[in-house]
C-alpha atoms as a PDB file:
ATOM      1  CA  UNK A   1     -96.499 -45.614  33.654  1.00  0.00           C
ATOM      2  CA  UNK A   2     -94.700 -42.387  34.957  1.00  0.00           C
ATOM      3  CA  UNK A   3     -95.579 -39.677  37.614  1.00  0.00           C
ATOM      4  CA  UNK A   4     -95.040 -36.114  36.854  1.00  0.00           C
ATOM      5  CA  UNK A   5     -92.780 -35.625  39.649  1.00  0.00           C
ATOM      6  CA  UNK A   6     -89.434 -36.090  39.426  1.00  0.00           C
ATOM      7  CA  UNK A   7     -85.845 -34.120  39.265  1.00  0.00           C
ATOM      8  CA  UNK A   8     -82.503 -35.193  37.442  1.00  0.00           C
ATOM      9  CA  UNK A   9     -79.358 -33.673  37.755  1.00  0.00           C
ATOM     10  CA  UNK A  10     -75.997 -34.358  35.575  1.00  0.00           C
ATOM     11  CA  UNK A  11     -72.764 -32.829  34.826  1.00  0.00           C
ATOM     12  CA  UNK A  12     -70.138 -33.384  32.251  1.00  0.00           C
ATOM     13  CA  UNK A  13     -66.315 -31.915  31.947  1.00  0.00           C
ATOM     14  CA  UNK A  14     -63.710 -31.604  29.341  1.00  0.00           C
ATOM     15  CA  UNK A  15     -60.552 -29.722  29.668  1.00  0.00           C
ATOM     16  CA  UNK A  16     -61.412 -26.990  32.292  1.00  0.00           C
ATOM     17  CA  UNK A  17     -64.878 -26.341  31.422  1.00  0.00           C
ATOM     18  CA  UNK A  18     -68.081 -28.172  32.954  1.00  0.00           C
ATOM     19  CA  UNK A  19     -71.963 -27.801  32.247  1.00  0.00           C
ATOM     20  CA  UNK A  20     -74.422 -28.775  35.005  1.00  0.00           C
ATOM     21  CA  UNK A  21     -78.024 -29.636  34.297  1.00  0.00           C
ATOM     22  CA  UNK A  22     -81.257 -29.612  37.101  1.00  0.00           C
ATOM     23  CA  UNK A  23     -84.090 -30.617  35.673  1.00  0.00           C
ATOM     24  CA  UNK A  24     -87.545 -31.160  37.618  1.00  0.00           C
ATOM     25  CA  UNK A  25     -90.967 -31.956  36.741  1.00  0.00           C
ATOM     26  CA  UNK A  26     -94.460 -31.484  38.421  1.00  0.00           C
ATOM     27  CA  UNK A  27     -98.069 -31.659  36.930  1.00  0.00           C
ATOM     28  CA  UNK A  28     -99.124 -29.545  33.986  1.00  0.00           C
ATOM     29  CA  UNK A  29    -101.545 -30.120  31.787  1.00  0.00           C
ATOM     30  CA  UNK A  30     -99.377 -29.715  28.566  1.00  0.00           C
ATOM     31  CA  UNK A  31     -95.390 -30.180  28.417  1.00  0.00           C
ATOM     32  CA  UNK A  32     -94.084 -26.894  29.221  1.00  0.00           C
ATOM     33  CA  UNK A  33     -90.372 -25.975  29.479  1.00  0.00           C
ATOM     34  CA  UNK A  34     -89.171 -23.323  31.386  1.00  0.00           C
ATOM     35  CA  UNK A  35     -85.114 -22.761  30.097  1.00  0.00           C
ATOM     36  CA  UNK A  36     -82.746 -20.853  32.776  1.00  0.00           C
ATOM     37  CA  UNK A  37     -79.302 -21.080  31.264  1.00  0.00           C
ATOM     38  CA  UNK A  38     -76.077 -18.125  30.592  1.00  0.00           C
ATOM     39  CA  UNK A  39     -76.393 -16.208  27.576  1.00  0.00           C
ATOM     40  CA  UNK A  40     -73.221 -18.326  26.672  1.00  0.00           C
ATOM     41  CA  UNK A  41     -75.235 -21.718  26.185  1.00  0.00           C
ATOM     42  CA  UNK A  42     -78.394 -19.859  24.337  1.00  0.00           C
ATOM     43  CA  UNK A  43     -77.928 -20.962  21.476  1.00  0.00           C
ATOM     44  CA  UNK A  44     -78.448 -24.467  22.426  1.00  0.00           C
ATOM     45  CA  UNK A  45     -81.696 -23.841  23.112  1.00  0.00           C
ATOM     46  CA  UNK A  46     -83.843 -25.277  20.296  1.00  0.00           C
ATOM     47  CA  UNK A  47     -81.770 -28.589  20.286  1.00  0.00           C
ATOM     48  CA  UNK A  48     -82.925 -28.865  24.276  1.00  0.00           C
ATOM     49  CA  UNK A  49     -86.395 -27.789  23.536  1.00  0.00           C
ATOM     50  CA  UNK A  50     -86.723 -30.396  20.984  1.00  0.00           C
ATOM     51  CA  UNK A  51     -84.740 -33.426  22.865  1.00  0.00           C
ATOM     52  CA  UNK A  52     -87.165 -32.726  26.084  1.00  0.00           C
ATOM     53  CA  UNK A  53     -90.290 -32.555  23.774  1.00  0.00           C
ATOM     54  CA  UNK A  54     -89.173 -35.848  22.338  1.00  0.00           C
ATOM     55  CA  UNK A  55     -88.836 -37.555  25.844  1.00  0.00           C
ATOM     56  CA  UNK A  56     -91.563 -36.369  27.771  1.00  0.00           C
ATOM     57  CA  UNK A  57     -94.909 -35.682  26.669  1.00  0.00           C
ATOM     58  CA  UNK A  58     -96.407 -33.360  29.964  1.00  0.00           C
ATOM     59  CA  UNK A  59     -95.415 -31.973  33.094  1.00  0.00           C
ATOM     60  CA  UNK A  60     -93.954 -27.921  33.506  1.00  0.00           C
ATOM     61  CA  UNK A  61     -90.763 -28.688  33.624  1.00  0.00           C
ATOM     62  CA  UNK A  62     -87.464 -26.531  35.000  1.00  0.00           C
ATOM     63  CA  UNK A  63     -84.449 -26.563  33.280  1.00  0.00           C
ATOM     64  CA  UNK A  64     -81.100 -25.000  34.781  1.00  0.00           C
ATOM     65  CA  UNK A  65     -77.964 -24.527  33.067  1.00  0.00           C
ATOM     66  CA  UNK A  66     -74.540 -24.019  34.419  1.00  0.00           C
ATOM     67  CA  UNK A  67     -71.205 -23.038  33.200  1.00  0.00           C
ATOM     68  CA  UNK A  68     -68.237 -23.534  35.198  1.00  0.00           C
ATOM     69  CA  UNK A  69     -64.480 -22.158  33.424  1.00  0.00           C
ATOM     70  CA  UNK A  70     -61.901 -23.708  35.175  1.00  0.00           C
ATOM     71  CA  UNK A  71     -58.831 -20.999  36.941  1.00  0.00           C
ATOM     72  CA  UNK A  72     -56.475 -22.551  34.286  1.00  0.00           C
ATOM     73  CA  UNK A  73     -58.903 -21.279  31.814  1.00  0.00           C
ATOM     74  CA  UNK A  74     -58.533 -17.604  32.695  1.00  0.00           C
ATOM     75  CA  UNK A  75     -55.454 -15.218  31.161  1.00  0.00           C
ATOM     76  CA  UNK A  76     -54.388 -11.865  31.755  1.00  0.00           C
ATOM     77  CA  UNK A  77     -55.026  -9.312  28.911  1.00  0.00           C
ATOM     78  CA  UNK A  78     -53.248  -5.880  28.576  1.00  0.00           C
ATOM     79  CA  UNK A  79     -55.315  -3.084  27.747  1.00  0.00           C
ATOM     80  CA  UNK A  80     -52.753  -1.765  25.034  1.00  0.00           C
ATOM     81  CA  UNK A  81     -55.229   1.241  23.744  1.00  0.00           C
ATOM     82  CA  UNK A  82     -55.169   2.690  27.367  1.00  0.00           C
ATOM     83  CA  UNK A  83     -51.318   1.707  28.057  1.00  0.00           C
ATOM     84  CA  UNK A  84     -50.612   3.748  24.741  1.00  0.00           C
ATOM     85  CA  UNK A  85     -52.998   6.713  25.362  1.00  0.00           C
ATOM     86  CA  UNK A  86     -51.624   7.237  29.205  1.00  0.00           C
ATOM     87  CA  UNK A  87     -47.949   7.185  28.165  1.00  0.00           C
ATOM     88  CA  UNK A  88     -48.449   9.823  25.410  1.00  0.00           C
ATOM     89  CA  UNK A  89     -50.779  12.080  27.332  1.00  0.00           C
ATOM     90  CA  UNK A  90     -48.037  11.702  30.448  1.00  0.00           C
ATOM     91  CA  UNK A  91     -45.220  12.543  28.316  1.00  0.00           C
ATOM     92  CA  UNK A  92     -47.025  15.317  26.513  1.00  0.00           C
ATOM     93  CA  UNK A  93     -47.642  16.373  30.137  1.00  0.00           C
ATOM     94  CA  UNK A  94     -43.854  16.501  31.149  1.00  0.00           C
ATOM     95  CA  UNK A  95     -42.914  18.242  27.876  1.00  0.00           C
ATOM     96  CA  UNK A  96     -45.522  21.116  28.447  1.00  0.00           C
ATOM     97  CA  UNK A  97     -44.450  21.767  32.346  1.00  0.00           C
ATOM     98  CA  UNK A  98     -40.802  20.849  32.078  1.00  0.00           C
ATOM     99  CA  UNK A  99     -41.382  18.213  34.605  1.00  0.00           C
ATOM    100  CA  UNK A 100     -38.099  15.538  34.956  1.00  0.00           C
ATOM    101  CA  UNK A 101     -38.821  11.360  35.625  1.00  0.00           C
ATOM    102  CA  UNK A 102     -39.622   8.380  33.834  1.00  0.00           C
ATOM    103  CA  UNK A 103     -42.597   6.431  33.939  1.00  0.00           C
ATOM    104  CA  UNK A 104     -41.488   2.576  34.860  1.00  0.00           C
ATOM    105  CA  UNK A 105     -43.315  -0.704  34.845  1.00  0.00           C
ATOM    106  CA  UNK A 106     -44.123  -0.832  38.371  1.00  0.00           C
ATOM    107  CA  UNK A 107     -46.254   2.287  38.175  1.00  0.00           C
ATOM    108  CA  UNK A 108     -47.977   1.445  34.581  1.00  0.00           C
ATOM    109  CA  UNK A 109     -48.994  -2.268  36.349  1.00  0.00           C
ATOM    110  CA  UNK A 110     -50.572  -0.166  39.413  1.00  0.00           C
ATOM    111  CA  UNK A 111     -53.148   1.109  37.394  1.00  0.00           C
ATOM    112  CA  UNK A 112     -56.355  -0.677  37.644  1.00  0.00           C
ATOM    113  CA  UNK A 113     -57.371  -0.409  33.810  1.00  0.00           C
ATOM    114  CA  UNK A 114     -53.805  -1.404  32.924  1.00  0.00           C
ATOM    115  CA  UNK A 115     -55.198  -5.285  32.802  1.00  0.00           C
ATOM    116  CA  UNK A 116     -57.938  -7.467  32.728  1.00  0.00           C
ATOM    117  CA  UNK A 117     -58.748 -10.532  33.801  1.00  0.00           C
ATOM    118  CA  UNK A 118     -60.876 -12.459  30.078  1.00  0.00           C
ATOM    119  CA  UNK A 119     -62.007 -16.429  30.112  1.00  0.00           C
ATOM    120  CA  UNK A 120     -60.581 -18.305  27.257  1.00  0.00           C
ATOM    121  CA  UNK A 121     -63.130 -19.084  24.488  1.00  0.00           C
ATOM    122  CA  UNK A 122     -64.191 -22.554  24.265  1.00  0.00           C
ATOM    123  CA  UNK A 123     -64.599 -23.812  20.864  1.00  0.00           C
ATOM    124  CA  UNK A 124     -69.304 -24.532  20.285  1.00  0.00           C
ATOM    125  CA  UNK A 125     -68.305 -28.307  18.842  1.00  0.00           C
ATOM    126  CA  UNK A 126     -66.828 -29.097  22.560  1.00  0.00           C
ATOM    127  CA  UNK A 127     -69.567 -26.901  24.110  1.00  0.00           C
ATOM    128  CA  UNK A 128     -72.434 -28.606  22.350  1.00  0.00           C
ATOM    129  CA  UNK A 129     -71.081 -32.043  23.552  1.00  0.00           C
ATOM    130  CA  UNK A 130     -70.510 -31.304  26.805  1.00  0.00           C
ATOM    131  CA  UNK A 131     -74.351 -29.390  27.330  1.00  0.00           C
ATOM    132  CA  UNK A 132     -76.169 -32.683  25.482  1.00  0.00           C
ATOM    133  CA  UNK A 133     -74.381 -34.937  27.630  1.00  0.00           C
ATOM    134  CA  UNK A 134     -75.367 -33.212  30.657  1.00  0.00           C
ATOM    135  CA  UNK A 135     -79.199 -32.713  29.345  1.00  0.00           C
ATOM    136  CA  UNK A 136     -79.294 -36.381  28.589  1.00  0.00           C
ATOM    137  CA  UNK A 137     -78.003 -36.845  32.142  1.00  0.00           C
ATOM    138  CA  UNK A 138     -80.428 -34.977  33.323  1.00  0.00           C
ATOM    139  CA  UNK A 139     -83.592 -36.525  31.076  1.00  0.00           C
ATOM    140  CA  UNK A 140     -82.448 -40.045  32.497  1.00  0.00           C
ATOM    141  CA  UNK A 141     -82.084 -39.445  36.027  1.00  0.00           C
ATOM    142  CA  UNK A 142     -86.020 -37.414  36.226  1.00  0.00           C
ATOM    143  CA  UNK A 143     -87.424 -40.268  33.924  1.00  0.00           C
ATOM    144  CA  UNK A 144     -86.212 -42.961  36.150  1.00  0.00           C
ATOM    145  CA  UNK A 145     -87.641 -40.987  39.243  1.00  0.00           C
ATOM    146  CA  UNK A 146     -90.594 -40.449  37.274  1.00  0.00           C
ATOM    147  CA  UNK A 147     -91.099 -44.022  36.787  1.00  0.00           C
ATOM    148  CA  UNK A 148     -90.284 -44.784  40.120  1.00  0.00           C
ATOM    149  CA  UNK A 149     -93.448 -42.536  41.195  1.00  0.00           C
ATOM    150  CA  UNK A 150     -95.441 -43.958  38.699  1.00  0.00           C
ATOM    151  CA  UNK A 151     -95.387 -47.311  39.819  1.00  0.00           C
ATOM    152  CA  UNK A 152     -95.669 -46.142  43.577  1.00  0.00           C
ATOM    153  CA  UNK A 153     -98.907 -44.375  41.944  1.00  0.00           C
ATOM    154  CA  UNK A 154    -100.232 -48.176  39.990  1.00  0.00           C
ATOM    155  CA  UNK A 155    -100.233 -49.108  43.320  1.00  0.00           C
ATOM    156  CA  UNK A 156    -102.093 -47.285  45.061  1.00  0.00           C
ATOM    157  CA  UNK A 157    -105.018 -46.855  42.521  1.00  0.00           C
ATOM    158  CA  UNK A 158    -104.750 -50.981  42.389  1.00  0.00           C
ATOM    159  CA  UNK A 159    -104.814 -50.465  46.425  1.00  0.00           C
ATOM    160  CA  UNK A 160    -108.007 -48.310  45.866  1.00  0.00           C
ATOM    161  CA  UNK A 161    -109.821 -49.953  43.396  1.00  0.00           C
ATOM    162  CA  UNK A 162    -109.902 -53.340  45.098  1.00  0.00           C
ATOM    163  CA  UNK A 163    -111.231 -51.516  47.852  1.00  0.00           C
ATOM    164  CA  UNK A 164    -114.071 -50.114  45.316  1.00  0.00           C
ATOM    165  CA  UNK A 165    -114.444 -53.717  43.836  1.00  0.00           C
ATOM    166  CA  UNK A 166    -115.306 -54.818  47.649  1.00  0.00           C
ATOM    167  CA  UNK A 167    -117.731 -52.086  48.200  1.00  0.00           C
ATOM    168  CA  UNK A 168    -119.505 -53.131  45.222  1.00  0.00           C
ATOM    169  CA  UNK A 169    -119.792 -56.639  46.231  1.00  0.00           C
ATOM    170  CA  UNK A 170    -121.437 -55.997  48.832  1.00  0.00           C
ATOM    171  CA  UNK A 171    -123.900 -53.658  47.411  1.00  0.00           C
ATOM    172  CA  UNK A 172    -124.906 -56.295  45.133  1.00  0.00           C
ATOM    173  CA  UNK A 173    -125.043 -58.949  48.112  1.00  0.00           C
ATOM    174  CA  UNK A 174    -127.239 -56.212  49.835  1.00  0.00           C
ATOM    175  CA  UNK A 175    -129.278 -55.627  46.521  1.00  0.00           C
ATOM    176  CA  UNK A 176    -130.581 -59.446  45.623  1.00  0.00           C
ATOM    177  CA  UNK A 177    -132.939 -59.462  48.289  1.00  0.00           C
ATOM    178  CA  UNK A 178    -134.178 -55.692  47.838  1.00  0.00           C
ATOM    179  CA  UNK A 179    -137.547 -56.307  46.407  1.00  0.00           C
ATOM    180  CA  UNK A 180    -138.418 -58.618  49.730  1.00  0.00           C
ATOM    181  CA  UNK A 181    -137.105 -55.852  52.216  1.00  0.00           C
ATOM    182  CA  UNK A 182    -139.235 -53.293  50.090  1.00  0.00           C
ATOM    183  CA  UNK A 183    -142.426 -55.576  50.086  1.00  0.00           C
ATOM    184  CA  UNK A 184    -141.824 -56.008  54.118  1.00  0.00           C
ATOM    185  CA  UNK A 185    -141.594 -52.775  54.286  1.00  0.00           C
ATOM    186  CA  UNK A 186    -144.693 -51.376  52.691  1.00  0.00           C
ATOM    187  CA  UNK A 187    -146.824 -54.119  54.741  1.00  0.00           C
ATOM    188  CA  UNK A 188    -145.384 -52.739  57.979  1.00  0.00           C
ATOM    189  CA  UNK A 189    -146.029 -49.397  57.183  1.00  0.00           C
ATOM    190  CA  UNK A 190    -149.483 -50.535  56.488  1.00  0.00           C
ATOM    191  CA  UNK A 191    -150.230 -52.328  59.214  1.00  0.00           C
ATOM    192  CA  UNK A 192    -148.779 -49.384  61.176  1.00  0.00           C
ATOM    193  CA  UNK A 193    -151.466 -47.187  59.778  1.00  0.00           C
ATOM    194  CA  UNK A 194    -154.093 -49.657  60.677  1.00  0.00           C
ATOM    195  CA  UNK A 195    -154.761 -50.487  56.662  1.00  0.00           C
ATOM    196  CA  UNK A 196    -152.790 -53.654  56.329  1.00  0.00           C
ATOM    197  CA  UNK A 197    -156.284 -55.821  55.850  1.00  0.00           C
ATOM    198  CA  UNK A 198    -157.880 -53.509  53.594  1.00  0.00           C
ATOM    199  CA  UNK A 199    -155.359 -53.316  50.997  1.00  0.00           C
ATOM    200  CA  UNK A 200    -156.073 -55.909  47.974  1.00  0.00           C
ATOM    201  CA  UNK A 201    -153.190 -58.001  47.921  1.00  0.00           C
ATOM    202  CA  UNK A 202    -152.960 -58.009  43.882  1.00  0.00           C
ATOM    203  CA  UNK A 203    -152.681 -54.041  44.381  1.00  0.00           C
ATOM    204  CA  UNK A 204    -149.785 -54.536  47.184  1.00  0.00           C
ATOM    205  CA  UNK A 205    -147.984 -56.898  44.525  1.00  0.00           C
ATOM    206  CA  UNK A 206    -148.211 -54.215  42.195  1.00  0.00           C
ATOM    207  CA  UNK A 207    -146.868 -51.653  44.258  1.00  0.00           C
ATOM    208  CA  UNK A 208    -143.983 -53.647  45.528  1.00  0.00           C
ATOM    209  CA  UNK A 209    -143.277 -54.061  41.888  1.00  0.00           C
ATOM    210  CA  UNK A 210    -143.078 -50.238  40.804  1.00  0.00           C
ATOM    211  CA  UNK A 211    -140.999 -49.342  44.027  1.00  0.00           C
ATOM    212  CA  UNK A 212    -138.824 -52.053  42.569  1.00  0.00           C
ATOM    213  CA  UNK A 213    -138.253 -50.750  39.383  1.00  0.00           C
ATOM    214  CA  UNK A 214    -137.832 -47.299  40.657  1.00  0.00           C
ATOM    215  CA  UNK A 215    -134.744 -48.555  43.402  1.00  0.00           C
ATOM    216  CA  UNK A 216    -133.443 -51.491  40.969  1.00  0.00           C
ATOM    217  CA  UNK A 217    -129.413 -51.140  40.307  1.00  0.00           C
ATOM    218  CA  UNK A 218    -129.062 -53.921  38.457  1.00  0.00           C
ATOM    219  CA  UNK A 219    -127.568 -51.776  35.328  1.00  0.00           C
ATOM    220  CA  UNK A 220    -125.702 -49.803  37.526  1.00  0.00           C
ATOM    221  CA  UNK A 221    -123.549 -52.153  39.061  1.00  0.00           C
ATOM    222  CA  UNK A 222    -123.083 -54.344  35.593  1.00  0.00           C
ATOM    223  CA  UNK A 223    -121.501 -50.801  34.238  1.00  0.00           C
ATOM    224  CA  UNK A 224    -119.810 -49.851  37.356  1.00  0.00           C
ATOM    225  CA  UNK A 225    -117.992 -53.232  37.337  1.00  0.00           C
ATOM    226  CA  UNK A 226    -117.373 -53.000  33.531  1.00  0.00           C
ATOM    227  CA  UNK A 227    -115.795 -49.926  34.139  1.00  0.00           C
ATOM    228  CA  UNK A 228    -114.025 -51.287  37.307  1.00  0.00           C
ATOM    229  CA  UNK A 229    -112.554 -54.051  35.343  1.00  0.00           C
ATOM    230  CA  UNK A 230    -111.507 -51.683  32.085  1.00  0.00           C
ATOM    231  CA  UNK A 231    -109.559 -49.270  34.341  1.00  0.00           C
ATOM    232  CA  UNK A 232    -107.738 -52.375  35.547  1.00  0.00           C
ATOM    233  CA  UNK A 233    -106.819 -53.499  32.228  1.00  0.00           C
ATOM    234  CA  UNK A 234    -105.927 -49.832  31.403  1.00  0.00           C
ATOM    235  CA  UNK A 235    -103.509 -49.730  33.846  1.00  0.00           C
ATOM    236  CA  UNK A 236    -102.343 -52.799  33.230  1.00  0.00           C
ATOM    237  CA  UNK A 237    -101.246 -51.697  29.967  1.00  0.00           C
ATOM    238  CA  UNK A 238     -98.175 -50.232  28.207  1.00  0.00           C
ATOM    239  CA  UNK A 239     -98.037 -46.741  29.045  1.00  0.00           C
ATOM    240  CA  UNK A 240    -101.627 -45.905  30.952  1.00  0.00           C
ATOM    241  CA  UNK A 241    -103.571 -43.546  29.473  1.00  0.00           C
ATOM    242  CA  UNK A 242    -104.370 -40.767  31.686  1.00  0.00           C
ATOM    243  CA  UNK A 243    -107.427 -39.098  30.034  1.00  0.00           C
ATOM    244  CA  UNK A 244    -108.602 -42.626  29.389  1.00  0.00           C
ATOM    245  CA  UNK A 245    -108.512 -43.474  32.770  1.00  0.00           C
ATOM    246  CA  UNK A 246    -109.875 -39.889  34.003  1.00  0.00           C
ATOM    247  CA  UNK A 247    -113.148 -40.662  31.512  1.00  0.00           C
ATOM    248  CA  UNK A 248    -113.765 -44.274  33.222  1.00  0.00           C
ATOM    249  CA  UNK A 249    -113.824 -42.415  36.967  1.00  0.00           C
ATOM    250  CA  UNK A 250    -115.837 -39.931  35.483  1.00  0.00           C
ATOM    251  CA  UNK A 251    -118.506 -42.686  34.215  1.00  0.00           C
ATOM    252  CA  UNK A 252    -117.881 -44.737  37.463  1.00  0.00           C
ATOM    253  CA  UNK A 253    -118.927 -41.427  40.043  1.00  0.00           C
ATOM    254  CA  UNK A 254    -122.045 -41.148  37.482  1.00  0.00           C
ATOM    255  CA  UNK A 255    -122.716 -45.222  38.047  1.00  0.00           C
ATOM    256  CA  UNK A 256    -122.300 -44.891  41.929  1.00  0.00           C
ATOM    257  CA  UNK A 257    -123.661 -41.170  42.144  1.00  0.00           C
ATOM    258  CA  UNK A 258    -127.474 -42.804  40.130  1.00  0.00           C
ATOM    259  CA  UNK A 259    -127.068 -45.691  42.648  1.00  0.00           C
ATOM    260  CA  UNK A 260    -127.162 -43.566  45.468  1.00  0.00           C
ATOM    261  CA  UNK A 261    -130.156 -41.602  43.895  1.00  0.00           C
ATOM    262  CA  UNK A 262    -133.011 -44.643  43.569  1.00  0.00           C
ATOM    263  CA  UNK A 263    -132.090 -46.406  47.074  1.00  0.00           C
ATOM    264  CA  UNK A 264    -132.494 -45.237  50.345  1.00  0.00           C
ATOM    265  CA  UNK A 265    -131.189 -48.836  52.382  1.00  0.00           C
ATOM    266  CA  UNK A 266    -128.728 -47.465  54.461  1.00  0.00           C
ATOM    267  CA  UNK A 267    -126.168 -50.047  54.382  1.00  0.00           C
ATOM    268  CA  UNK A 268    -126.168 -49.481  50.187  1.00  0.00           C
ATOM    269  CA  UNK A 269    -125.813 -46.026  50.990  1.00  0.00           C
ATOM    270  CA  UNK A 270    -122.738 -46.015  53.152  1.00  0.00           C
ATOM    271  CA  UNK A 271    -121.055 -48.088  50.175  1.00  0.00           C
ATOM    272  CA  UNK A 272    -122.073 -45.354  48.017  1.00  0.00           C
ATOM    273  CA  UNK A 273    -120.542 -43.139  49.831  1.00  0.00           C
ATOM    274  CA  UNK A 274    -117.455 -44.787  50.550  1.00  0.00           C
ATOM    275  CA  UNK A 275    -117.192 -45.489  46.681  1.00  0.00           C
ATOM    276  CA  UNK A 276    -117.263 -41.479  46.184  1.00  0.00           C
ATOM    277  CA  UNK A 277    -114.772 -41.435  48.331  1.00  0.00           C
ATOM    278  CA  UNK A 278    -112.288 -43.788  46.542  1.00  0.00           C
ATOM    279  CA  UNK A 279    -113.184 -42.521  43.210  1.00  0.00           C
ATOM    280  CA  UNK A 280    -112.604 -39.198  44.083  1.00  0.00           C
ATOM    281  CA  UNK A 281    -109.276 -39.984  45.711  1.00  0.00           C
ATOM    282  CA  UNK A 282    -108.240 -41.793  42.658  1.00  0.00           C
ATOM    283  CA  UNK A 283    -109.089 -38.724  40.776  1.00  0.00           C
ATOM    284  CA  UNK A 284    -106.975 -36.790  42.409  1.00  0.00           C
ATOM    285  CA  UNK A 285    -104.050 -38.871  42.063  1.00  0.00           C
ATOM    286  CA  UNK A 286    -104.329 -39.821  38.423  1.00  0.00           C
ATOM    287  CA  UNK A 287    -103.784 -36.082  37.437  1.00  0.00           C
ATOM    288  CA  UNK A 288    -100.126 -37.119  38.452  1.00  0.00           C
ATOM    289  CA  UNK A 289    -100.279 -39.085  35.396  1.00  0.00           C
ATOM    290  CA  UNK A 290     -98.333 -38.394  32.278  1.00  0.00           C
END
């Protein structure tokens, strides 16, 4: 089970040259890689697109690439084209004004386009190693704090949904003796209204029975604690499923939302609500879900 969230950084070096790679992670609803990397290293770009596709599955992920050239890896390059040029058009110039002097080393090496300072080329066989040894890096180090969150996550949803499996307890403790409370209720209502004596007490019966059918929750709470007990053994499981376990929330808010509907006892109803409130919250925290 892994989280979304996570960063990995790696590095690897070989004779003066080193490639460092950042990778982090949050929620997306498809995998979706977003490459920042020197025009150098561009042409690595498929193989990385395809290695991260083959590791993770979602998440917008962040991908930096670095190139570091050792100083050993730099050389001084003389620009001969301009050297050439300048001594020809100098000499040209002394011929055409009679002017006397030489032109020595010292003044050529003053000139600022006289030199330049190139990198080295590094041969793509030792470049390609070194940037999939630092992506790999990188891919181990977020999927290992991605796991990490994800079983931070398992526990809090198992946190949660004990808490849900407790709230439904009691509304089924609260719920066996319903159709008394209902019939006590009607008759004191009657007898509030003076009519308590005038009522046939076959009709009463049958009344008591219809409000009874119409604030049962038997079915309800069988379904809400199938569905309790399959997004237990969902999560349980070898890489959780988060649309899976997005559909049984889905089908538990309709259980509890129905439940909350036919009965108006107010201790049932503050366990409805307190069951919104844990299914929502788990909700919201499975979307951090691969």
């Amino acid at each position: 089970m892994h989280s979304m969230t996570g960063m990995g950084a790696a590095e690897a070096r070989a004779q003066g040259v080193t490639i460092r790679a950042e990778m982090r992670s949050v929620n997306h609803r498809f995998l979706d890689l977003a490459l920042r990397a020197p025009s150098s290293l561009a042409t690595f770009e498929p193989w990385i697109r395809d290695r991260v596709s083959t590791i993770l599955q979602r998440g917008r992920i962040t991908l930096n690439l670095e190139m570091e050239l050792s100083s050993g890896r730099s050389e001084v390059v003389v620009n001969e084209e301009f050297v050439t040029a300048y001594l020809k058009a100098a000499r040209k110039l002394a011929r055409h004004h009679g002017l006397k002097g030489e032109i020595d080393i010292s003044h050529i090496a003053s000139l600022p386009e006289t030199f330049s300072l190139t990198e080295k080329s590094v041969p793509a066989k030792r470049l390609k190693t070194l940037v999939e040894e630092a992506v790999n890096g990188a891919l181990v180090k977020l999927q290992a704090m991605r796991a990490k969150e994800g079983r931070a996550l398992s526990r809090q949803l198992k946190a949660r949904l004990k808490q849900l499996r407790l709230h439904l307890k009691k509304v089924q403790e609260r719920a066996e003796d319903l159709p008394t409370r209902l019939q006590t209720r009607l008759q004191e209502r009657l007898a509030a209204i003076g009519a308590r004596e005038a009522v046939d007490p076959q009709r009463l019966a049958q009344e008591v029975v219809l409000l009874v059918e119409k604030s049962t929750i038997t079915e309800e709470m069988e379904r809400l604690a199938s569905h309790i007990d399959q997004f237990e053994e969902t999560l349980a499981g070898e890489g959780a499923e988060s649309k899976r376990l997005g559909f049984l929330l889905q089908e538990m808010h309709r259980e509890v939302n129905t439940m909350g509907s036919k009965v108006t006892d107010l201790s049932i109803t503050d366990r409805v609500v307190r069951m919104k409130g844990e299914i929502e919250n788990m909700r919201e925290q499975i979307q951090n879900l691969e």
